[in-house]
N, C-alpha and C. Protein backbone atom coordinates (compact mmCIF):
# COMPACT_ATOMS: atom_id res chain seq x y z
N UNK A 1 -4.78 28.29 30.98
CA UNK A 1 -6.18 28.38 30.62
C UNK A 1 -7.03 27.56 31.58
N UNK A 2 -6.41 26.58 31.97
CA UNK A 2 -7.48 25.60 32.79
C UNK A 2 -7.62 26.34 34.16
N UNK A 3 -6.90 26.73 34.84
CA UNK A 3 -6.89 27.70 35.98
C UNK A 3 -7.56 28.28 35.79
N UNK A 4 -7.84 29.37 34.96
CA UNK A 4 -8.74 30.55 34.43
C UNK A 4 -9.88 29.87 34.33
N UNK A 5 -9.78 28.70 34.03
CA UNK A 5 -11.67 28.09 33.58
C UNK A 5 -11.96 27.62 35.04
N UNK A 6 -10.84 26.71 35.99
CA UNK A 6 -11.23 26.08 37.08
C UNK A 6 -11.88 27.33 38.05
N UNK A 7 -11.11 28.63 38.00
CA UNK A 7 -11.83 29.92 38.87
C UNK A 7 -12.44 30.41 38.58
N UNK A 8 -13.46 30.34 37.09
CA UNK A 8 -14.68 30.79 36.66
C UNK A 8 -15.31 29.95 37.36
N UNK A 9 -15.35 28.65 37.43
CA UNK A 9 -16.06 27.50 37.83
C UNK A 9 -16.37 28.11 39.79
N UNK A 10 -15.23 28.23 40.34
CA UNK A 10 -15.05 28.34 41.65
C UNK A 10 -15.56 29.47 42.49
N UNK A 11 -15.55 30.50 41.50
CA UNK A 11 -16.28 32.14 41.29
C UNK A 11 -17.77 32.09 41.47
N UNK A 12 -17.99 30.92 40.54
CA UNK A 12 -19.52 31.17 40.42
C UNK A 12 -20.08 30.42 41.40
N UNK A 13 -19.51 29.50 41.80
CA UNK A 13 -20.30 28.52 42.99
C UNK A 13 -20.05 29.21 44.37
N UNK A 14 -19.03 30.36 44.44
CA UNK A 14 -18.86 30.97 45.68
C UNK A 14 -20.23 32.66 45.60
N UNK A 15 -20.09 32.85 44.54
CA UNK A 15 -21.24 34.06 44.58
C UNK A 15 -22.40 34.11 43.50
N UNK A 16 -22.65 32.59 42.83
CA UNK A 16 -23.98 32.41 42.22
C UNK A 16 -24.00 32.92 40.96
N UNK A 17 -22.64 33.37 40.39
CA UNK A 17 -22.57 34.43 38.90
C UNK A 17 -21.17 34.57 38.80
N UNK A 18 -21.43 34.31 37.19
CA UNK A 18 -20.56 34.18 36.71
C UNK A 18 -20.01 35.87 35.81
N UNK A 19 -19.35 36.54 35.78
CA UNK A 19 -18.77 38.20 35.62
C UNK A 19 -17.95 38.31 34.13
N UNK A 20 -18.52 39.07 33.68
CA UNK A 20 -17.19 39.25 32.00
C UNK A 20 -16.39 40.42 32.59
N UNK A 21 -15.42 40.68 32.34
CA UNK A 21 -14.22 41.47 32.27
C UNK A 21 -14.82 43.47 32.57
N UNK A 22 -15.93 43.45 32.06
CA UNK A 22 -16.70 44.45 32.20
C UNK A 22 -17.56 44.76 33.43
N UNK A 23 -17.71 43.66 34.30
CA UNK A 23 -18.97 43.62 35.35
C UNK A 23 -19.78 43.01 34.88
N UNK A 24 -20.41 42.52 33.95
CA UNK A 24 -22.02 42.44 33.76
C UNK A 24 -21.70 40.84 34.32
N UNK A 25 -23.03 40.81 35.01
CA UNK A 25 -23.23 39.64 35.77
C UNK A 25 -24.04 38.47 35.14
N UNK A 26 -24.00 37.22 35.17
CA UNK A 26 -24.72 36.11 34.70
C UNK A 26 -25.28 35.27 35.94
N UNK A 27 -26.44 35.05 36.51
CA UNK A 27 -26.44 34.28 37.37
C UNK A 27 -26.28 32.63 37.11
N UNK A 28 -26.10 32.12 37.82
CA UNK A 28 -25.28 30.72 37.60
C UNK A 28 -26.40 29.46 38.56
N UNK A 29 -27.70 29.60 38.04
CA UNK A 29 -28.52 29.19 39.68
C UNK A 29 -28.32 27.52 39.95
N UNK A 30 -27.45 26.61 38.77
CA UNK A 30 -27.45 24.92 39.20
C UNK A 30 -26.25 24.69 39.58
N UNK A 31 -25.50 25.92 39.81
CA UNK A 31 -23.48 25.88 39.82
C UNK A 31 -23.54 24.55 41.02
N UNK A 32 -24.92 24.33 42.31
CA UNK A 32 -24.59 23.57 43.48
C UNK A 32 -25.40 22.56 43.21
N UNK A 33 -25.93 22.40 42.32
CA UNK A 33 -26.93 21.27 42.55
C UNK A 33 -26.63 19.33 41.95
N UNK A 34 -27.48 18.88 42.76
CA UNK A 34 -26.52 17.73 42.80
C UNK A 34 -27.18 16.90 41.53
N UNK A 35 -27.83 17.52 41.11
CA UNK A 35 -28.01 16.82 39.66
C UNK A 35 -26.77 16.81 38.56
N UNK A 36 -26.33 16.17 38.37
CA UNK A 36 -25.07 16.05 37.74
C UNK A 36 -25.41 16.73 36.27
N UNK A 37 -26.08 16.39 35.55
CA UNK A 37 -26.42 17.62 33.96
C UNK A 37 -26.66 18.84 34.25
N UNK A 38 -27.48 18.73 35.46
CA UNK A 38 -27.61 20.33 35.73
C UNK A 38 -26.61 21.05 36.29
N UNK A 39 -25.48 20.67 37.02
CA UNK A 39 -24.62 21.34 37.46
C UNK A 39 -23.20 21.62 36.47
N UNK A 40 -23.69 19.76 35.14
CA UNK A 40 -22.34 20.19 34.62
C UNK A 40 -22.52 21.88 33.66
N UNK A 41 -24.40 21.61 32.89
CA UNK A 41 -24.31 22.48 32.45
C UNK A 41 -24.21 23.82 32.87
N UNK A 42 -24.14 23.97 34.32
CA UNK A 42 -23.95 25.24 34.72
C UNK A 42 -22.54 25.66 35.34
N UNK A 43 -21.75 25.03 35.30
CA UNK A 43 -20.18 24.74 35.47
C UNK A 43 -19.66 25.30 33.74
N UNK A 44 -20.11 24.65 32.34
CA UNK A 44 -19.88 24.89 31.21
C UNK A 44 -19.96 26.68 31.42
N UNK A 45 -21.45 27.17 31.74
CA UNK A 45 -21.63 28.18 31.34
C UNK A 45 -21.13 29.09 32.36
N UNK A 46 -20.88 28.95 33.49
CA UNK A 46 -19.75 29.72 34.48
C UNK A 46 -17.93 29.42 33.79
N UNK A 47 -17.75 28.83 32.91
CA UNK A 47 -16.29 28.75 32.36
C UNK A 47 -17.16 29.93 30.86
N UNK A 48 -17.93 29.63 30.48
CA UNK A 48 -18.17 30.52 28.65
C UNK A 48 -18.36 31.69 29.56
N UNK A 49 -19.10 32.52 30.05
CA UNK A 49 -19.86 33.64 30.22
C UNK A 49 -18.74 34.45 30.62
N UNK A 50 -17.11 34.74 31.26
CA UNK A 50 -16.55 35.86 31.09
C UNK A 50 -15.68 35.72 29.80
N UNK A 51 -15.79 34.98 29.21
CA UNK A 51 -15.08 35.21 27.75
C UNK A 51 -16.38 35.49 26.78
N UNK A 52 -17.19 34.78 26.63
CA UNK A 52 -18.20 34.60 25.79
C UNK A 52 -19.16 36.80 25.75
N UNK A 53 -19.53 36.70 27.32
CA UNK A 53 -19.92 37.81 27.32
C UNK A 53 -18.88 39.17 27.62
N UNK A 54 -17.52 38.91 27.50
CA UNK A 54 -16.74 40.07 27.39
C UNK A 54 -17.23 40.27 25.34
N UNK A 55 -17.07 39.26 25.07
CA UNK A 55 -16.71 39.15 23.72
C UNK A 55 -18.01 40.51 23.37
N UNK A 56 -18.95 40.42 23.71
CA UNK A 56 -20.29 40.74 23.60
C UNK A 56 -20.48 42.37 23.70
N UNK A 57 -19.80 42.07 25.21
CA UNK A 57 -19.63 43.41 25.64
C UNK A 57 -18.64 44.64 24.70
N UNK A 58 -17.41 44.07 24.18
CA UNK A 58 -16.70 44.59 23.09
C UNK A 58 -17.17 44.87 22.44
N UNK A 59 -17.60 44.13 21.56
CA UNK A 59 -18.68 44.28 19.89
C UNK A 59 -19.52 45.81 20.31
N UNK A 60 -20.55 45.88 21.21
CA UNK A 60 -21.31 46.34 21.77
C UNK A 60 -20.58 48.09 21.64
N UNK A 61 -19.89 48.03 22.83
CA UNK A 61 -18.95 49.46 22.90
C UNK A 61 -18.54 49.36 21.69
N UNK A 62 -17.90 48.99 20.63
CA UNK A 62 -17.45 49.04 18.76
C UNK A 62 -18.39 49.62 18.47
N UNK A 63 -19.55 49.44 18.57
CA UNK A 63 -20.74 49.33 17.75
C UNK A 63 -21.48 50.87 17.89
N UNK A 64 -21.03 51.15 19.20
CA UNK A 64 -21.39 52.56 20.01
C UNK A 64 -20.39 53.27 19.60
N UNK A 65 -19.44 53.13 19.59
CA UNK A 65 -18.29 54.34 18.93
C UNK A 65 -18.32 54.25 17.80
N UNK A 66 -18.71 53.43 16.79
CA UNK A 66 -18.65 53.51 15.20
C UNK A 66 -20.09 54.45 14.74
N UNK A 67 -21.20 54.34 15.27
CA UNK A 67 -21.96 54.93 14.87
C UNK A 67 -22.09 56.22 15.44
N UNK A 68 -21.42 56.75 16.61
CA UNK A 68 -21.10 58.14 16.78
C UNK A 68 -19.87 58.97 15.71
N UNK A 69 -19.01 57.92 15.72
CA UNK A 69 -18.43 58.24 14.73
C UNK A 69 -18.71 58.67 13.40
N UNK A 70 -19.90 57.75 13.22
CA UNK A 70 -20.09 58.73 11.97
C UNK A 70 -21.07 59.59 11.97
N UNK A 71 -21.73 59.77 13.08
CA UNK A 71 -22.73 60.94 13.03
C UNK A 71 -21.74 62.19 13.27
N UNK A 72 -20.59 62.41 13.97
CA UNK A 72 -19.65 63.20 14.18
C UNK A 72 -18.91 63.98 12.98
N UNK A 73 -18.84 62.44 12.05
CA UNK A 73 -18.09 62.65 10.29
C UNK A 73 -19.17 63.73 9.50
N UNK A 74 -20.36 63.32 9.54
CA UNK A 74 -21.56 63.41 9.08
C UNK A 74 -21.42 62.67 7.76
N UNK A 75 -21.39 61.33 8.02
CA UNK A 75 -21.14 60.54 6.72
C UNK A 75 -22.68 60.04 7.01
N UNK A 76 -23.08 59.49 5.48
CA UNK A 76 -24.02 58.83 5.42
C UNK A 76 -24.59 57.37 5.29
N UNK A 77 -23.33 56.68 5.76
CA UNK A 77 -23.26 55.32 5.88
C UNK A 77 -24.04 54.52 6.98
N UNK A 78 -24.30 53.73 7.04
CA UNK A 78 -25.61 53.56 8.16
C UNK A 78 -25.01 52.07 8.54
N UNK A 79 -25.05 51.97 9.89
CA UNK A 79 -24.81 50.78 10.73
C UNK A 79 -26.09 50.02 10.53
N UNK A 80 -25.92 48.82 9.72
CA UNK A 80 -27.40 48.36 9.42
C UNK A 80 -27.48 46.71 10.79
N UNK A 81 -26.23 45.96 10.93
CA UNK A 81 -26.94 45.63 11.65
C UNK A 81 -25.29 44.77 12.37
N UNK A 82 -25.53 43.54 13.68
CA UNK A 82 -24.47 43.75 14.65
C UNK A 82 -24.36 41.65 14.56
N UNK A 83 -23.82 40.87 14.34
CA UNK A 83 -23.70 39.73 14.71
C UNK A 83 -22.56 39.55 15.35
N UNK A 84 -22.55 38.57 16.20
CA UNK A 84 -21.18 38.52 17.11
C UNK A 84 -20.30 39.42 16.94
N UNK A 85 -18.97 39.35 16.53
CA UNK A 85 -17.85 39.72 16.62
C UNK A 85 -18.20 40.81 14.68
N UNK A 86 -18.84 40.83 14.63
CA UNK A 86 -19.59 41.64 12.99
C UNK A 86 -19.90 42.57 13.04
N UNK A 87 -19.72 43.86 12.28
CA UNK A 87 -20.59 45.05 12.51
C UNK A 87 -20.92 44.78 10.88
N UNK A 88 -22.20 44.91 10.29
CA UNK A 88 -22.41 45.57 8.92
C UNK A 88 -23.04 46.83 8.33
N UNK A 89 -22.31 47.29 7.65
CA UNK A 89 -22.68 48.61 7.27
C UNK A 89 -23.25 48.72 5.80
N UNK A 90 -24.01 50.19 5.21
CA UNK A 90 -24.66 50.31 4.39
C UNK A 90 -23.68 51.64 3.90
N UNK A 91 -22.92 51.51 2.75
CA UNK A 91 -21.79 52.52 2.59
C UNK A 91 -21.88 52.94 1.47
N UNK A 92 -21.95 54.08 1.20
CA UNK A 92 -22.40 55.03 -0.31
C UNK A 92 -20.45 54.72 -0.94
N UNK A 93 -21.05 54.03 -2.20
CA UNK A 93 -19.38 54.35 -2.81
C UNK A 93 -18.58 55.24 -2.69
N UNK A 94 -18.71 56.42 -2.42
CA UNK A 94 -17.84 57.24 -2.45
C UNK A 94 -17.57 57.74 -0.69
N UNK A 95 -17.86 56.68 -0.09
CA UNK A 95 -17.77 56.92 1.60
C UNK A 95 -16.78 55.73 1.81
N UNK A 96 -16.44 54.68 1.00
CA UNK A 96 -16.06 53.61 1.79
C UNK A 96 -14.48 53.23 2.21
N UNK A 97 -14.00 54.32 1.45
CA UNK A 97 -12.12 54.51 2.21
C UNK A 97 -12.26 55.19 3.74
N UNK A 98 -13.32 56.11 3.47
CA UNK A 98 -13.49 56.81 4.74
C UNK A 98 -13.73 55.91 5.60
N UNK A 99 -15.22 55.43 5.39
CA UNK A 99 -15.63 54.52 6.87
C UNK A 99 -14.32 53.40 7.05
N UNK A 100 -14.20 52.77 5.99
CA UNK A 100 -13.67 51.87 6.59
C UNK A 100 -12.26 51.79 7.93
N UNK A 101 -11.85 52.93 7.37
CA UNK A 101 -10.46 53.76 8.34
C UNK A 101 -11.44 53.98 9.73
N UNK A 102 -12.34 54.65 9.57
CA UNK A 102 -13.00 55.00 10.70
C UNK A 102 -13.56 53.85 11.68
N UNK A 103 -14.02 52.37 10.63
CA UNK A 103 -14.73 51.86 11.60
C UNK A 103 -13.38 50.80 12.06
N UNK A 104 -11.71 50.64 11.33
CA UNK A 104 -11.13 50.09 11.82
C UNK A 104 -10.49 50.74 13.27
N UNK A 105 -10.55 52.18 13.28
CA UNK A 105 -9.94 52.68 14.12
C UNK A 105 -11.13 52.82 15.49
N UNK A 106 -12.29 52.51 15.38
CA UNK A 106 -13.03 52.67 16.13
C UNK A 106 -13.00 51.38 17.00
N UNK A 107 -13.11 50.17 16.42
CA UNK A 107 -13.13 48.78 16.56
C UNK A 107 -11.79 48.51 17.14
N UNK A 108 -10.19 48.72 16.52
CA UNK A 108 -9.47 48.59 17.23
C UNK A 108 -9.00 49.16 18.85
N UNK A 109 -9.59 50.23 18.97
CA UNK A 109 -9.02 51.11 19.75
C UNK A 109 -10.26 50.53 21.32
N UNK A 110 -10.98 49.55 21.14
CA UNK A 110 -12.26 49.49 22.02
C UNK A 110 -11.30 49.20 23.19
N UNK A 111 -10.54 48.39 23.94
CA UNK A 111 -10.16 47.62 24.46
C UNK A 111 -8.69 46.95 24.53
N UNK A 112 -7.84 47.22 25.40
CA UNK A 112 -6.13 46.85 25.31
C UNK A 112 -6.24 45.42 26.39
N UNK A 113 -6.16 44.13 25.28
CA UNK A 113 -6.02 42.90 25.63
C UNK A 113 -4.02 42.32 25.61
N UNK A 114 -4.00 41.37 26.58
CA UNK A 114 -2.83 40.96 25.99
C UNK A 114 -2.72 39.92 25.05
N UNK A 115 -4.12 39.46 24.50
CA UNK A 115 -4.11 38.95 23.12
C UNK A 115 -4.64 39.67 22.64
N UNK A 116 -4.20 40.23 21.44
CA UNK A 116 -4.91 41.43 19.99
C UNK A 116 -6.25 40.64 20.00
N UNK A 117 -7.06 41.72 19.21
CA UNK A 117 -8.41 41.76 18.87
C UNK A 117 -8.04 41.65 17.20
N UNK A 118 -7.32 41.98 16.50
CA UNK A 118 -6.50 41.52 15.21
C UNK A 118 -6.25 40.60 14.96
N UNK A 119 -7.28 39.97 13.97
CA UNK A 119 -6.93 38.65 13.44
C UNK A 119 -5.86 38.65 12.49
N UNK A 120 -4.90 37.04 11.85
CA UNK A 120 -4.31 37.13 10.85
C UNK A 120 -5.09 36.93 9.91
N UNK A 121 -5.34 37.69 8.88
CA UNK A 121 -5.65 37.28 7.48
C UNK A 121 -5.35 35.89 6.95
N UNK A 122 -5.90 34.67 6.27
CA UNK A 122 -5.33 33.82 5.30
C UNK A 122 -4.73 34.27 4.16
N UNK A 123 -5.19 35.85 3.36
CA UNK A 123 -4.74 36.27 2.82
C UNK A 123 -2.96 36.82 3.02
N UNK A 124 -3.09 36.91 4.34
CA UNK A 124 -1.87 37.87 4.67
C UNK A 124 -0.99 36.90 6.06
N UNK A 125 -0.46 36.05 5.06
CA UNK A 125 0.26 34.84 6.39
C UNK A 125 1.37 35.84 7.09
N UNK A 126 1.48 36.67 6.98
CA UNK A 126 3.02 37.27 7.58
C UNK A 126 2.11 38.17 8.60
N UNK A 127 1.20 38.25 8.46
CA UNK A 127 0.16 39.27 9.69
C UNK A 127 -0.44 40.98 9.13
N UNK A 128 0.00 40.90 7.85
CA UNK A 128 -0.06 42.23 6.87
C UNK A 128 -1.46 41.91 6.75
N UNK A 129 -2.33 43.28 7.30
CA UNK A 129 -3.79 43.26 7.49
C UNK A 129 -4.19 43.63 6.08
N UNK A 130 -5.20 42.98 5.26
CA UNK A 130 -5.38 43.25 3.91
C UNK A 130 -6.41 44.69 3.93
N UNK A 131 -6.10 45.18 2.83
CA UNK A 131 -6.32 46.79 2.69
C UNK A 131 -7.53 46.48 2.42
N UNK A 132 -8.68 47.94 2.67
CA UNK A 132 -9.97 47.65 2.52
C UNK A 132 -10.23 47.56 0.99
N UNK A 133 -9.57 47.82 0.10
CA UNK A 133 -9.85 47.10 -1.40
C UNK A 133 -10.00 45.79 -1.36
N UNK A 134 -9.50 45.06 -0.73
CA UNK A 134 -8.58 43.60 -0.56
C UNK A 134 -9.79 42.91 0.03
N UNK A 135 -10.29 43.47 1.21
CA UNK A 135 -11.46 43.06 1.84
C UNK A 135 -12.70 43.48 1.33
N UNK A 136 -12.92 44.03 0.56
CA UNK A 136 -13.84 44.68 0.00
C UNK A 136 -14.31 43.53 -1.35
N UNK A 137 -12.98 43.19 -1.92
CA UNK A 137 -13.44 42.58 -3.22
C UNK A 137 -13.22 40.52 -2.23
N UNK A 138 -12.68 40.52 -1.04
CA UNK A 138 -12.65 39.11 -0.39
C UNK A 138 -14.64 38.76 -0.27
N UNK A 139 -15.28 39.98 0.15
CA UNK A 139 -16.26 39.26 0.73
C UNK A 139 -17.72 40.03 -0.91
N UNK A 140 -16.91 40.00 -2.34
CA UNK A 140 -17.17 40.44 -3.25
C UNK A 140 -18.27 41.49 -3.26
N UNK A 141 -18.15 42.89 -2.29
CA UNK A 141 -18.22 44.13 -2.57
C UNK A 141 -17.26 44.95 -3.99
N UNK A 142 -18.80 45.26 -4.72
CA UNK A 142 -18.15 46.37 -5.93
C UNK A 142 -18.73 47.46 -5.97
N UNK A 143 -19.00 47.77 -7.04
CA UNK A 143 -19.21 49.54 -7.19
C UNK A 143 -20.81 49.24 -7.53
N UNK A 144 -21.51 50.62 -7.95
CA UNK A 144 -23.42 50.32 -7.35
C UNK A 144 -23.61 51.74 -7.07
N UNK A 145 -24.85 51.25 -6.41
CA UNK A 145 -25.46 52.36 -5.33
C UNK A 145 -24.67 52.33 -3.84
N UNK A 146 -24.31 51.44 -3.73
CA UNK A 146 -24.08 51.69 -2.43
C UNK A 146 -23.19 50.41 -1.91
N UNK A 147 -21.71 50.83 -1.44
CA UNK A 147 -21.38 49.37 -1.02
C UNK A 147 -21.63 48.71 0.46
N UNK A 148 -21.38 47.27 0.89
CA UNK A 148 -21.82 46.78 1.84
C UNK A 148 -20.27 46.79 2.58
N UNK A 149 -20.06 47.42 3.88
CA UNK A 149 -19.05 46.85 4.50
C UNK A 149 -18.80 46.26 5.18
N UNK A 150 -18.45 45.24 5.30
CA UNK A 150 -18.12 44.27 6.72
C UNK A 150 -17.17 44.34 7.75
N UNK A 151 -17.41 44.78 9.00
CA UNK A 151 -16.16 45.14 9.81
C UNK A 151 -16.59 44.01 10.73
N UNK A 152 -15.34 42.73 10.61
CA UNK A 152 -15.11 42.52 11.57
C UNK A 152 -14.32 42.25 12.76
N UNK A 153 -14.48 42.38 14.23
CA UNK A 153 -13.76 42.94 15.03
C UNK A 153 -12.82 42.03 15.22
């Protein structure tokens, strides 16, 4: 890991920007300057910005295939809104086995890391991903007008 952070560091002071895994560029403009706060903080943010903004960039493409996805389904569940690593949705009870399959398979499938994008559950110490009932009643979604789903990536 420190290698990986020391050549973010070394990256950015050789071409002024710092790159996520995707291309998108960050410029890095104190990476040389001899003010010591200003350079550390721009040394910090040339080590965060290809993890920090891959992270970003993921969510992002999730977020773009889940809501084609369901315009494709013609479900009526609505992507209401996106926080970090979060998608939340607006899910008619009788949609939410569906989406949820849909928005796990959408979310998993973004990106082949050699660390998973699959967290372990606390619920599920052996790595057994808890079923969307399971998660449904964890973040206390019930029955209504309409349930809330939380996918996160």
């Amino acid at each position: 890991m420190r290698a990986f952070l020391d050549q973010s560091v070394a990256s950015a002071r050789e071409s002024g920007y710092a790159v996520t895994m995707y291309g998108r560029k960050r410029r890095i403009k104190d990476i040389g300057s001899s003010n010591f706060q200003l350079r550390s903080f721009a040394e910090r943010t040339a080590m965060n910005h290809p993890m920090q903004g891959t992270a970003a960039d993921i969510i992002k493409i999730a977020m773009v295939r889940v809501e084609r996805s369901l315009r494709e389904e013609g479900l009526r569940a609505k992507l209401v809104l996106q926080i970090h690593d979060e998608l939340d949705l607006e899910v008619p009870d009788d949609e939410v086995t569906a989406v949820s399959q849909l928005v796990e398979q959408a979310m998993e499938g973004v990106v082949e890391l050699l660390v998973p994008l699959r967290p372990r559950s606390p619920s599920a110490p052996t790595g057994r991903r808890p079923s969307s009932g399971e998660l449904r009643r964890a973040h206390g979604i019930a029955g209504g007008k309409g349930a809330r789903l939380v996918a996160v990536g």
